[in-house]
PDB file of N, CA and C in Angstrom:
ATOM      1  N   UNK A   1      12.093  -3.544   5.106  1.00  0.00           N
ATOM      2  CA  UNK A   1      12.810  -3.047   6.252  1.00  0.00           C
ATOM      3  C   UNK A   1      13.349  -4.246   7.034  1.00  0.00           C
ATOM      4  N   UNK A   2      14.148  -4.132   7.199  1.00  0.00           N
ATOM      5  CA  UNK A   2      15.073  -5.363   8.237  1.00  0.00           C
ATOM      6  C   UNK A   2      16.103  -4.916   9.627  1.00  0.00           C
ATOM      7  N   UNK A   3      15.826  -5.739  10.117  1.00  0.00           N
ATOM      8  CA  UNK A   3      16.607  -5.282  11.159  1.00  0.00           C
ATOM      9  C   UNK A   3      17.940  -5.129  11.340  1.00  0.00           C
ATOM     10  N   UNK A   4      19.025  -4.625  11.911  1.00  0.00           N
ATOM     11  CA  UNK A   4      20.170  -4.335  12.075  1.00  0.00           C
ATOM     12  C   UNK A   4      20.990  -5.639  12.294  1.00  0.00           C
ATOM     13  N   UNK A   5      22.073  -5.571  11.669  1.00  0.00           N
ATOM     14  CA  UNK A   5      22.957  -7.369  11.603  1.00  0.00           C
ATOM     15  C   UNK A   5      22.870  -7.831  13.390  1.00  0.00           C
ATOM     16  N   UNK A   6      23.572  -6.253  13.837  1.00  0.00           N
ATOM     17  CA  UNK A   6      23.694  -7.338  15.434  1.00  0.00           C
ATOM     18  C   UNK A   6      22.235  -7.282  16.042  1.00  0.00           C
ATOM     19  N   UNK A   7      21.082  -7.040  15.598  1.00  0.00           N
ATOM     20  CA  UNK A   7      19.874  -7.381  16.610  1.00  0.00           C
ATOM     21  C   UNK A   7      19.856  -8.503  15.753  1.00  0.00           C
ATOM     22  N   UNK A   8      19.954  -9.010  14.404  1.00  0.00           N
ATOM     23  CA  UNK A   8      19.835 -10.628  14.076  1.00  0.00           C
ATOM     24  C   UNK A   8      21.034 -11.848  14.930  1.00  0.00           C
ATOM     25  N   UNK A   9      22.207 -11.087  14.994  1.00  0.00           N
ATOM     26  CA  UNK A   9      23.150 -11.967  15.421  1.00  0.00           C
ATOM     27  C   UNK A   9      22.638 -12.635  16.924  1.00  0.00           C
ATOM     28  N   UNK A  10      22.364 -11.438  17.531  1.00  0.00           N
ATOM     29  CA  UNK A  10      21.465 -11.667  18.832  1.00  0.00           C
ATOM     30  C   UNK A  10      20.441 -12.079  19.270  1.00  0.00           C
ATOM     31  N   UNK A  11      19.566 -12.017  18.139  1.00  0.00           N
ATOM     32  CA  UNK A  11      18.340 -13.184  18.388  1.00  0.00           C
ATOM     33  C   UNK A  11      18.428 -14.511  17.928  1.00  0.00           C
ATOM     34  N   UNK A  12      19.538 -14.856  16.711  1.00  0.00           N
ATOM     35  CA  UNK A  12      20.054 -15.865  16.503  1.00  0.00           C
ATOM     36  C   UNK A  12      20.388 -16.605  17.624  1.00  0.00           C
ATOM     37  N   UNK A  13      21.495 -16.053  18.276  1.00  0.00           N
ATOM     38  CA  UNK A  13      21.999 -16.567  19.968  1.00  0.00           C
ATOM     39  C   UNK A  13      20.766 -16.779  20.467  1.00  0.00           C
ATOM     40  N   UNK A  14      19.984 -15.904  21.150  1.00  0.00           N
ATOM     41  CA  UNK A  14      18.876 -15.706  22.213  1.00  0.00           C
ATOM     42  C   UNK A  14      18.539 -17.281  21.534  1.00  0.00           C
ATOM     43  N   UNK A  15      17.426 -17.320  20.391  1.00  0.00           N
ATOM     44  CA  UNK A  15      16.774 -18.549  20.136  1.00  0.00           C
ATOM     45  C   UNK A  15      17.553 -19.536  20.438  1.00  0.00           C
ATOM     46  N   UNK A  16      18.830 -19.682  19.659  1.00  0.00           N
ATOM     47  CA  UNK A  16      19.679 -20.912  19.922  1.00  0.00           C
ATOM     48  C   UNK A  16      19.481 -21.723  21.449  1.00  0.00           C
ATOM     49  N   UNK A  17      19.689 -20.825  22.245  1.00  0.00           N
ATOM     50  CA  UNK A  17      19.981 -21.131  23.366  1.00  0.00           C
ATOM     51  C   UNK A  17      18.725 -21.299  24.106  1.00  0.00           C
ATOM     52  N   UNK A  18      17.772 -20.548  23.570  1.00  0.00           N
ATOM     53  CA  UNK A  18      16.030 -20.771  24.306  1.00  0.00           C
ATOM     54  C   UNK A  18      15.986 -22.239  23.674  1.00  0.00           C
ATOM     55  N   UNK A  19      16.522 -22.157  22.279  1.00  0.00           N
ATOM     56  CA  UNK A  19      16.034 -23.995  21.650  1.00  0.00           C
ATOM     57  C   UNK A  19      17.007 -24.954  22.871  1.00  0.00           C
ATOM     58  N   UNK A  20      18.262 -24.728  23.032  1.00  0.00           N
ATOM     59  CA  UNK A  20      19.064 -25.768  23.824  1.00  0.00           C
ATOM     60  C   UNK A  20      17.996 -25.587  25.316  1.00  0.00           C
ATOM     61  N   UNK A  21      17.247 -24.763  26.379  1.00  0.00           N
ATOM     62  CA  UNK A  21      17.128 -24.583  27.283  1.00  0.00           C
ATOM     63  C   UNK A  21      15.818 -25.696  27.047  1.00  0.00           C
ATOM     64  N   UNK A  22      15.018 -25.226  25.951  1.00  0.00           N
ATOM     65  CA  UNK A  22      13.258 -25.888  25.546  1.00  0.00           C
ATOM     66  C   UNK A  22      13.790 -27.541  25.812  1.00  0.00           C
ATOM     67  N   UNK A  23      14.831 -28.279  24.820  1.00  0.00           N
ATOM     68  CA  UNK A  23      15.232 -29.354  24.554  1.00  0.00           C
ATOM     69  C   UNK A  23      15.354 -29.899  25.812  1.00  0.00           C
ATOM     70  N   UNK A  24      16.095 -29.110  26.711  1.00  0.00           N
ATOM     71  CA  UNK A  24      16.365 -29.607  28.443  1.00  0.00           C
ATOM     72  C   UNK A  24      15.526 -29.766  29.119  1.00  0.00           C
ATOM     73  N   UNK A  25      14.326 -28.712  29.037  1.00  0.00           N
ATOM     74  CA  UNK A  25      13.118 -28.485  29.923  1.00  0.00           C
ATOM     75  C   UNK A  25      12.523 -29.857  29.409  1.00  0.00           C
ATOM     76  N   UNK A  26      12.079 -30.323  28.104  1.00  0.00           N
ATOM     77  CA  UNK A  26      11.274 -31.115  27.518  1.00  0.00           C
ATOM     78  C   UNK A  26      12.176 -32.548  28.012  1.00  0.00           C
ATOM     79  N   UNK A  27      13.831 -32.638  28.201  1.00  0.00           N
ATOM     80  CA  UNK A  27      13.920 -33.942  28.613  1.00  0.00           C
ATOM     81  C   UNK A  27      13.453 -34.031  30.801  1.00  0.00           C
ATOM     82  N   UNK A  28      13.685 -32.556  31.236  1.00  0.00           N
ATOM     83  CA  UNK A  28      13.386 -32.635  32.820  1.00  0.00           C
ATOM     84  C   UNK A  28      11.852 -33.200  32.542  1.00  0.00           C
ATOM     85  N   UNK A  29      10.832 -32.505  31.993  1.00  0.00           N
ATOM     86  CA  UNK A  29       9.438 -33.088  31.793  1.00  0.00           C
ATOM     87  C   UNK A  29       9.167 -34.516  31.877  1.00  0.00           C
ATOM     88  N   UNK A  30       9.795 -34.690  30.626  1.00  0.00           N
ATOM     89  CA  UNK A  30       9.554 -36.409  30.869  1.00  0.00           C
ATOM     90  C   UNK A  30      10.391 -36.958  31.563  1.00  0.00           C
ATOM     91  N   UNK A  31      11.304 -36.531  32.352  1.00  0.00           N
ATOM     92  CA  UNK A  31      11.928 -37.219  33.279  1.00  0.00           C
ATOM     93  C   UNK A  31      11.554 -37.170  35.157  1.00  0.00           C
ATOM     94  N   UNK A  32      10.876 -36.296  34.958  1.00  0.00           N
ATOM     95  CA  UNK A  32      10.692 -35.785  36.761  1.00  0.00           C
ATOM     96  C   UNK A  32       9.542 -34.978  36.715  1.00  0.00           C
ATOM     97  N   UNK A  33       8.565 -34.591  35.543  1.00  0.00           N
ATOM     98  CA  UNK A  33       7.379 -34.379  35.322  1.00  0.00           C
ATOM     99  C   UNK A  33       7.302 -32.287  35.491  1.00  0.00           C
ATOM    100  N   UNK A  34       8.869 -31.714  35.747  1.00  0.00           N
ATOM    101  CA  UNK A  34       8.171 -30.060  36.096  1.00  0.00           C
ATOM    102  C   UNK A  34       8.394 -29.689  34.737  1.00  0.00           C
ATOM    103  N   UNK A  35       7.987 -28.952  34.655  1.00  0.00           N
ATOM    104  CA  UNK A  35       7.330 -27.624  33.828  1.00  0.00           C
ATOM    105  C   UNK A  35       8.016 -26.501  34.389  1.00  0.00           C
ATOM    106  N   UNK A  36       8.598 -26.204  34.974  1.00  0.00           N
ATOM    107  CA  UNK A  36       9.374 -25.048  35.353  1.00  0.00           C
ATOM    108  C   UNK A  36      10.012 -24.255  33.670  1.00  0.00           C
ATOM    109  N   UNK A  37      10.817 -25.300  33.617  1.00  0.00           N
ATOM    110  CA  UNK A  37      12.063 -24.917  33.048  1.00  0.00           C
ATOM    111  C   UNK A  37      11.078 -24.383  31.692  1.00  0.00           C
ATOM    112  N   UNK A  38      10.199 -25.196  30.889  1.00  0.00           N
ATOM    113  CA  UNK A  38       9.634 -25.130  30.026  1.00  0.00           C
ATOM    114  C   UNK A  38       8.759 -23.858  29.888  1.00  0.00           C
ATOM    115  N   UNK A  39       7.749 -23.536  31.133  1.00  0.00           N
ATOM    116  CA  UNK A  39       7.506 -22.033  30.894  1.00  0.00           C
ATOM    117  C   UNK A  39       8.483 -20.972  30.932  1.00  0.00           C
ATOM    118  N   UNK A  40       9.395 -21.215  31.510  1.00  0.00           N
ATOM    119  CA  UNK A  40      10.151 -19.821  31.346  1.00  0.00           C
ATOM    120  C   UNK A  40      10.929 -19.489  30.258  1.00  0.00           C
ATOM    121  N   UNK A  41      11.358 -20.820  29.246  1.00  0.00           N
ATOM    122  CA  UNK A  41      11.453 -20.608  28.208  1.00  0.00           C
ATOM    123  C   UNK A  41      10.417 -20.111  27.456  1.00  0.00           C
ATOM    124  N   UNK A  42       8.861 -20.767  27.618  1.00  0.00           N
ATOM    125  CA  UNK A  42       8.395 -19.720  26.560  1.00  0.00           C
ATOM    126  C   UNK A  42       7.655 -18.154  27.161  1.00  0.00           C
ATOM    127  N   UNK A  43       8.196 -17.823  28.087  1.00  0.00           N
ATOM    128  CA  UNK A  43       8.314 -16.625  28.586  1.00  0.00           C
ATOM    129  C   UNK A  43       9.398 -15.887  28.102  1.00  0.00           C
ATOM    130  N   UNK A  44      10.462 -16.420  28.053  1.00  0.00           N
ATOM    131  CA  UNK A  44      11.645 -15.628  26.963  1.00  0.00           C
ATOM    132  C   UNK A  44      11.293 -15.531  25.624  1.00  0.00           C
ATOM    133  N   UNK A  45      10.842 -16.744  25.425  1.00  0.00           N
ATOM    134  CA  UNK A  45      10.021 -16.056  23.596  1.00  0.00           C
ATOM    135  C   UNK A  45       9.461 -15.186  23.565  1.00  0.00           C
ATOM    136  N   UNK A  46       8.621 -15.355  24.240  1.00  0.00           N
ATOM    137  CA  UNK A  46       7.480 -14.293  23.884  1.00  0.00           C
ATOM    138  C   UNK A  46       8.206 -12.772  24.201  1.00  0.00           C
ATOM    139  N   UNK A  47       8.763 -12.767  25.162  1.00  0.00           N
ATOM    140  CA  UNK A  47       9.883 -11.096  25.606  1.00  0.00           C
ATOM    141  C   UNK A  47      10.471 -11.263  23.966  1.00  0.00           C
ATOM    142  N   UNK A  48      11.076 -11.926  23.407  1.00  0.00           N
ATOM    143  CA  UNK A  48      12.188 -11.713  22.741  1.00  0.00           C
ATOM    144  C   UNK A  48      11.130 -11.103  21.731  1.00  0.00           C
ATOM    145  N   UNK A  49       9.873 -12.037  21.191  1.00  0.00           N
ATOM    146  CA  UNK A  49       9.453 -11.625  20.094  1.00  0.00           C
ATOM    147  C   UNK A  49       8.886 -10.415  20.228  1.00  0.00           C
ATOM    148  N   UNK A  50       8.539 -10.448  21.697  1.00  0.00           N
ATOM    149  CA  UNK A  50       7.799  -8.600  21.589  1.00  0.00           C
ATOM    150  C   UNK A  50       8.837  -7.286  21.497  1.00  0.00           C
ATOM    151  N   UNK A  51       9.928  -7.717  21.938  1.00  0.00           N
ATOM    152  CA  UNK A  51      10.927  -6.934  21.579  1.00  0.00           C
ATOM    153  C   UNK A  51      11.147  -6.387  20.217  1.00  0.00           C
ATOM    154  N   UNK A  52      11.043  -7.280  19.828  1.00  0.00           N
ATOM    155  CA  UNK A  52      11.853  -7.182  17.999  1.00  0.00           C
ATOM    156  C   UNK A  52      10.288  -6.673  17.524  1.00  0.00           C
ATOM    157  N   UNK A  53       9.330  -6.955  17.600  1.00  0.00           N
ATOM    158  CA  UNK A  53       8.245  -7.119  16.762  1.00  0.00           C
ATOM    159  C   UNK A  53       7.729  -4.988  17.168  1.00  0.00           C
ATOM    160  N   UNK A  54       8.180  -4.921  18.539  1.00  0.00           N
ATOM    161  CA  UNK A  54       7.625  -3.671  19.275  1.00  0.00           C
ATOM    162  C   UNK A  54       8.430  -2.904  19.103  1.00  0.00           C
ATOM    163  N   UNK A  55       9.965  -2.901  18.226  1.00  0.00           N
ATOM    164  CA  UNK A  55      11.176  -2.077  17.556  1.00  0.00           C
ATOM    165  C   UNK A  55      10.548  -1.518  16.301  1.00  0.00           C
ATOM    166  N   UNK A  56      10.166  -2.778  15.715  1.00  0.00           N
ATOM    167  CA  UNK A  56       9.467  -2.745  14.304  1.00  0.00           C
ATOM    168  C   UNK A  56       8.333  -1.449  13.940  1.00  0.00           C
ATOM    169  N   UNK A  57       7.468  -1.980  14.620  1.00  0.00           N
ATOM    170  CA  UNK A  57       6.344  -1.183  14.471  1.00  0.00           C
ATOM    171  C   UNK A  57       6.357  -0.218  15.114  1.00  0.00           C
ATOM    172  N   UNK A  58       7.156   0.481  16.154  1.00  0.00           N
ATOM    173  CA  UNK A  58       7.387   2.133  16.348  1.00  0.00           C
ATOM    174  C   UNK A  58       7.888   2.440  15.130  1.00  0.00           C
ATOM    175  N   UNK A  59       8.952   2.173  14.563  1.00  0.00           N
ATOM    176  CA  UNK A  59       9.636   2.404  13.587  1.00  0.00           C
ATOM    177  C   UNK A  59       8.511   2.350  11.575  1.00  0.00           C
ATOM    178  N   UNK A  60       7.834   1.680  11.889  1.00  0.00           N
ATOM    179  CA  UNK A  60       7.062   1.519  10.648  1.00  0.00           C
ATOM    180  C   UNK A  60       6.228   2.512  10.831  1.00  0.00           C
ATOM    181  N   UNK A  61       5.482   2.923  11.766  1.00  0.00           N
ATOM    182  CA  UNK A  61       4.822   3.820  12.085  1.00  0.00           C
ATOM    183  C   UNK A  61       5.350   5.220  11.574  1.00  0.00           C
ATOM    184  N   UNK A  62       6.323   5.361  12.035  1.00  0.00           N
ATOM    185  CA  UNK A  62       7.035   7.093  11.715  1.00  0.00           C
ATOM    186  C   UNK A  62       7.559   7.111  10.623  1.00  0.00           C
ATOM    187  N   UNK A  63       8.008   5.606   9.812  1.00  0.00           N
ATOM    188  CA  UNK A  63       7.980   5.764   8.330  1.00  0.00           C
ATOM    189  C   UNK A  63       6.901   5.770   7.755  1.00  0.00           C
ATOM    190  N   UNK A  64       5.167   5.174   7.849  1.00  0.00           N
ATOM    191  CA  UNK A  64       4.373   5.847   7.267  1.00  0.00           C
ATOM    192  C   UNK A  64       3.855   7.179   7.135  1.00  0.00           C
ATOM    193  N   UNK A  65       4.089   7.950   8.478  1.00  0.00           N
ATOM    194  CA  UNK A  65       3.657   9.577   8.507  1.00  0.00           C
ATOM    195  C   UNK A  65       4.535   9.925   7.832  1.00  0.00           C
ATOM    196  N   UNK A  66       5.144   9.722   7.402  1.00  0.00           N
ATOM    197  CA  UNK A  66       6.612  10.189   6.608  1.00  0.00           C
ATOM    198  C   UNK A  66       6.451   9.978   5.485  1.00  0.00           C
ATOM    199  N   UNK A  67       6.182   8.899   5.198  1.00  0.00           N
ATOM    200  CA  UNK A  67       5.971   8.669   3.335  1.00  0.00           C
ATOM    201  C   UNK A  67       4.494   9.265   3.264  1.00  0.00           C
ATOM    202  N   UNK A  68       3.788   9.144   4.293  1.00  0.00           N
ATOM    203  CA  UNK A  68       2.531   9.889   3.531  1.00  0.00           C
ATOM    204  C   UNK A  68       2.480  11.547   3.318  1.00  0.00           C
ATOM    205  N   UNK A  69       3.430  11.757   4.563  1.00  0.00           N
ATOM    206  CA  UNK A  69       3.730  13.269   4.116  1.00  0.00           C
ATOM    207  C   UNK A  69       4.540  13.764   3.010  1.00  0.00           C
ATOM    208  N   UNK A  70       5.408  12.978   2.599  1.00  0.00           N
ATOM    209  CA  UNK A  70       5.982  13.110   1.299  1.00  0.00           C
ATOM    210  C   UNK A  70       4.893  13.127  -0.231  1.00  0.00           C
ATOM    211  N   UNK A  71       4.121  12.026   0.155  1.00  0.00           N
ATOM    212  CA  UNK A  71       3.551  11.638  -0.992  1.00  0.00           C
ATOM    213  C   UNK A  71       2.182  12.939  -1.277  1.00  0.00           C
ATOM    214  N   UNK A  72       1.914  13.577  -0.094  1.00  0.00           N
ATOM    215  CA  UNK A  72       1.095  14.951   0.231  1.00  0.00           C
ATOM    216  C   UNK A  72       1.388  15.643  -0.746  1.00  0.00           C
ATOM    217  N   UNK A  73       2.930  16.136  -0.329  1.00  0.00           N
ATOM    218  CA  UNK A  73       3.701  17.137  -1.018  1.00  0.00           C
ATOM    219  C   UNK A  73       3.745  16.873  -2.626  1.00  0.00           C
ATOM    220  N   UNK A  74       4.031  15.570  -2.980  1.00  0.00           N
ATOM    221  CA  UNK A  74       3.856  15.406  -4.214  1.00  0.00           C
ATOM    222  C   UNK A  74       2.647  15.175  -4.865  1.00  0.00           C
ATOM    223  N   UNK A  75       1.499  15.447  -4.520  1.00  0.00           N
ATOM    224  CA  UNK A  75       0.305  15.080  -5.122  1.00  0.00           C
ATOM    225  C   UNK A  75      -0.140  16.996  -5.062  1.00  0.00           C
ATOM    226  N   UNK A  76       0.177  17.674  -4.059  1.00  0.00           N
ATOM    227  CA  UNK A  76       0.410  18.991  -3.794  1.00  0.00           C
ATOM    228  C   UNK A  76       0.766  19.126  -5.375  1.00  0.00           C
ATOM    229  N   UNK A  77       2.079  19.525  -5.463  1.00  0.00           N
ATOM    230  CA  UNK A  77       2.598  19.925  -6.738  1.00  0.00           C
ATOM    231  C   UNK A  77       2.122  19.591  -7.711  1.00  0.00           C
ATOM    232  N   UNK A  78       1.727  18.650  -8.182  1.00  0.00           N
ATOM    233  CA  UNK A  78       1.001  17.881  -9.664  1.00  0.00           C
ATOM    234  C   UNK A  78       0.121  18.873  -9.549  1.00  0.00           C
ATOM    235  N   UNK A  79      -1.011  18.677  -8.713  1.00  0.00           N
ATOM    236  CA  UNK A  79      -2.056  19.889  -8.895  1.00  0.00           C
ATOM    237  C   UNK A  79      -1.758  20.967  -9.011  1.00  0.00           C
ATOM    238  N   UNK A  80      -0.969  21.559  -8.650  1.00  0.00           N
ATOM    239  CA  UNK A  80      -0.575  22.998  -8.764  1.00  0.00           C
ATOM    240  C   UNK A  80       0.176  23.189 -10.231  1.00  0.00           C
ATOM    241  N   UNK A  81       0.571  21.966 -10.709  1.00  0.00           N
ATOM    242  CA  UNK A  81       0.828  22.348 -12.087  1.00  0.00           C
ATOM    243  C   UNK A  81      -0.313  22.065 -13.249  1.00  0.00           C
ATOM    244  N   UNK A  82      -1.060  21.152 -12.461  1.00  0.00           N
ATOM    245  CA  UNK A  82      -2.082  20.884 -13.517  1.00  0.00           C
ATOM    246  C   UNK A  82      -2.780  21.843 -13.822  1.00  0.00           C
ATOM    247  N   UNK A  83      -3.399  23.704 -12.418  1.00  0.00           N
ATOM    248  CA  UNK A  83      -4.319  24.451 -12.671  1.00  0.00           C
ATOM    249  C   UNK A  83      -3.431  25.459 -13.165  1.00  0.00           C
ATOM    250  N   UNK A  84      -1.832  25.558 -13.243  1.00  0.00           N
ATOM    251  CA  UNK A  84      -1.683  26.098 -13.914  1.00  0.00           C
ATOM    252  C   UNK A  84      -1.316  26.060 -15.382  1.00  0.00           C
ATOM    253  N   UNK A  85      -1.697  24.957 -15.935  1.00  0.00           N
ATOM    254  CA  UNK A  85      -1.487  24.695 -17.276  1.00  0.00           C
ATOM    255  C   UNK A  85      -0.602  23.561 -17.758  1.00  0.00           C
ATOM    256  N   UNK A  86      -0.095  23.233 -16.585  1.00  0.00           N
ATOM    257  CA  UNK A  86       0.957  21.609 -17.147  1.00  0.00           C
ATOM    258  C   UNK A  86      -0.138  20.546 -17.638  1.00  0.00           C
ATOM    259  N   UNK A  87       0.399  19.700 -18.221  1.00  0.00           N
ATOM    260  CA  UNK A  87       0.180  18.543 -18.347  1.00  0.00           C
ATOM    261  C   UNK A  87      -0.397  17.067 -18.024  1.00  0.00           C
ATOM    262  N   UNK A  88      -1.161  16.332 -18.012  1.00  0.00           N
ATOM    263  CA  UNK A  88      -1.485  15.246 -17.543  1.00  0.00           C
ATOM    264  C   UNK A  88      -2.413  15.711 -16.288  1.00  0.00           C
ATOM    265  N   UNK A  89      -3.077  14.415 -15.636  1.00  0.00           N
ATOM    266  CA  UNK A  89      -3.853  14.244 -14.592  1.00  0.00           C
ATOM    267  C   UNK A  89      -2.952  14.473 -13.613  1.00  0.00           C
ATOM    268  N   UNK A  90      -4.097  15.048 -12.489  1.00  0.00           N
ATOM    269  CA  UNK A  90      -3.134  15.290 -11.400  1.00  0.00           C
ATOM    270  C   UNK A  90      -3.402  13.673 -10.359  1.00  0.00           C
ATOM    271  N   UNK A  91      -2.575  13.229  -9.936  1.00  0.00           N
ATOM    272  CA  UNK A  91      -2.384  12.244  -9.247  1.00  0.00           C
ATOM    273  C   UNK A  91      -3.693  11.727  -8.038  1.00  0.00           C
ATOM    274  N   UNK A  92      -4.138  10.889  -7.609  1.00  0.00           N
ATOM    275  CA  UNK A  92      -5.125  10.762  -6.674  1.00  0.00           C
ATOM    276  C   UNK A  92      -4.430  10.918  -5.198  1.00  0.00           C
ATOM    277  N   UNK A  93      -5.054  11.378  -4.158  1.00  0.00           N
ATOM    278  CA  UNK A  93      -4.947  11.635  -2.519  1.00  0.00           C
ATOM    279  C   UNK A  93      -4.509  10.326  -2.147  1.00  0.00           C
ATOM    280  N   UNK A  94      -3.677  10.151  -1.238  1.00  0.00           N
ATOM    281  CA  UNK A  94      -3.093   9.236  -0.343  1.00  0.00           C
ATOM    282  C   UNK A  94      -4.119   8.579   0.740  1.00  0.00           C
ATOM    283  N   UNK A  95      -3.949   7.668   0.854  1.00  0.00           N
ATOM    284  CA  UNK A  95      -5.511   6.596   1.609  1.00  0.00           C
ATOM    285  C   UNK A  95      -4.468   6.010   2.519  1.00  0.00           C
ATOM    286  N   UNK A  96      -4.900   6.565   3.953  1.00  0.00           N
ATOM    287  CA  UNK A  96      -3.974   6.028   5.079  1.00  0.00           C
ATOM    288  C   UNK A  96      -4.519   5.855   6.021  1.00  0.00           C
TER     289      UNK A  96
END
């Protein structure tokens, strides 16, 4: 699963520019000793990554109830053909 071109195009930017902001903060540091600039860059990381990471996993989530409900249905049917006389083993239960 991957994310959509423009949420990459956009975190591409976002980082770019958190890297140009980090690079600045890190020359104010050693130049005049604050830390300002430097936490709030990695305060935007961390937003950015929980963003993307907290898209993800709603989304992975409702595709597992989903494939496991699919995979229900199909382990459903095998058995139902197996007691009535089809063929082969019927498939094992879904572990979720």
């Amino acid at each position: 699963m991957m994310p959509h071109i423009v949420v990459i195009v956009f975190m591409a930017c976002w980082f770019g520019m958190l890297g140009l902001f980090g690079l600045v903060g890190l020359f104010v540091l050693i130049a005049e000793g604050n830390w300002i600039l430097l936490l709030v860059c990695g305060g935007m990381g961390a937003f950015a990554l929980l963003l993307v990471y907290g898209g993800f996993w709603a989304e992975a989530g409702k595709a597992k109830d989903l494939l496991s409900q699919v995979l229900l249905e199909v382990h459903s049917e095998a058995v139902n053909n197996s007691v009535q006389g089809g063929e082969g083993e019927p498939l094992p239960l879904p572990r979720g």
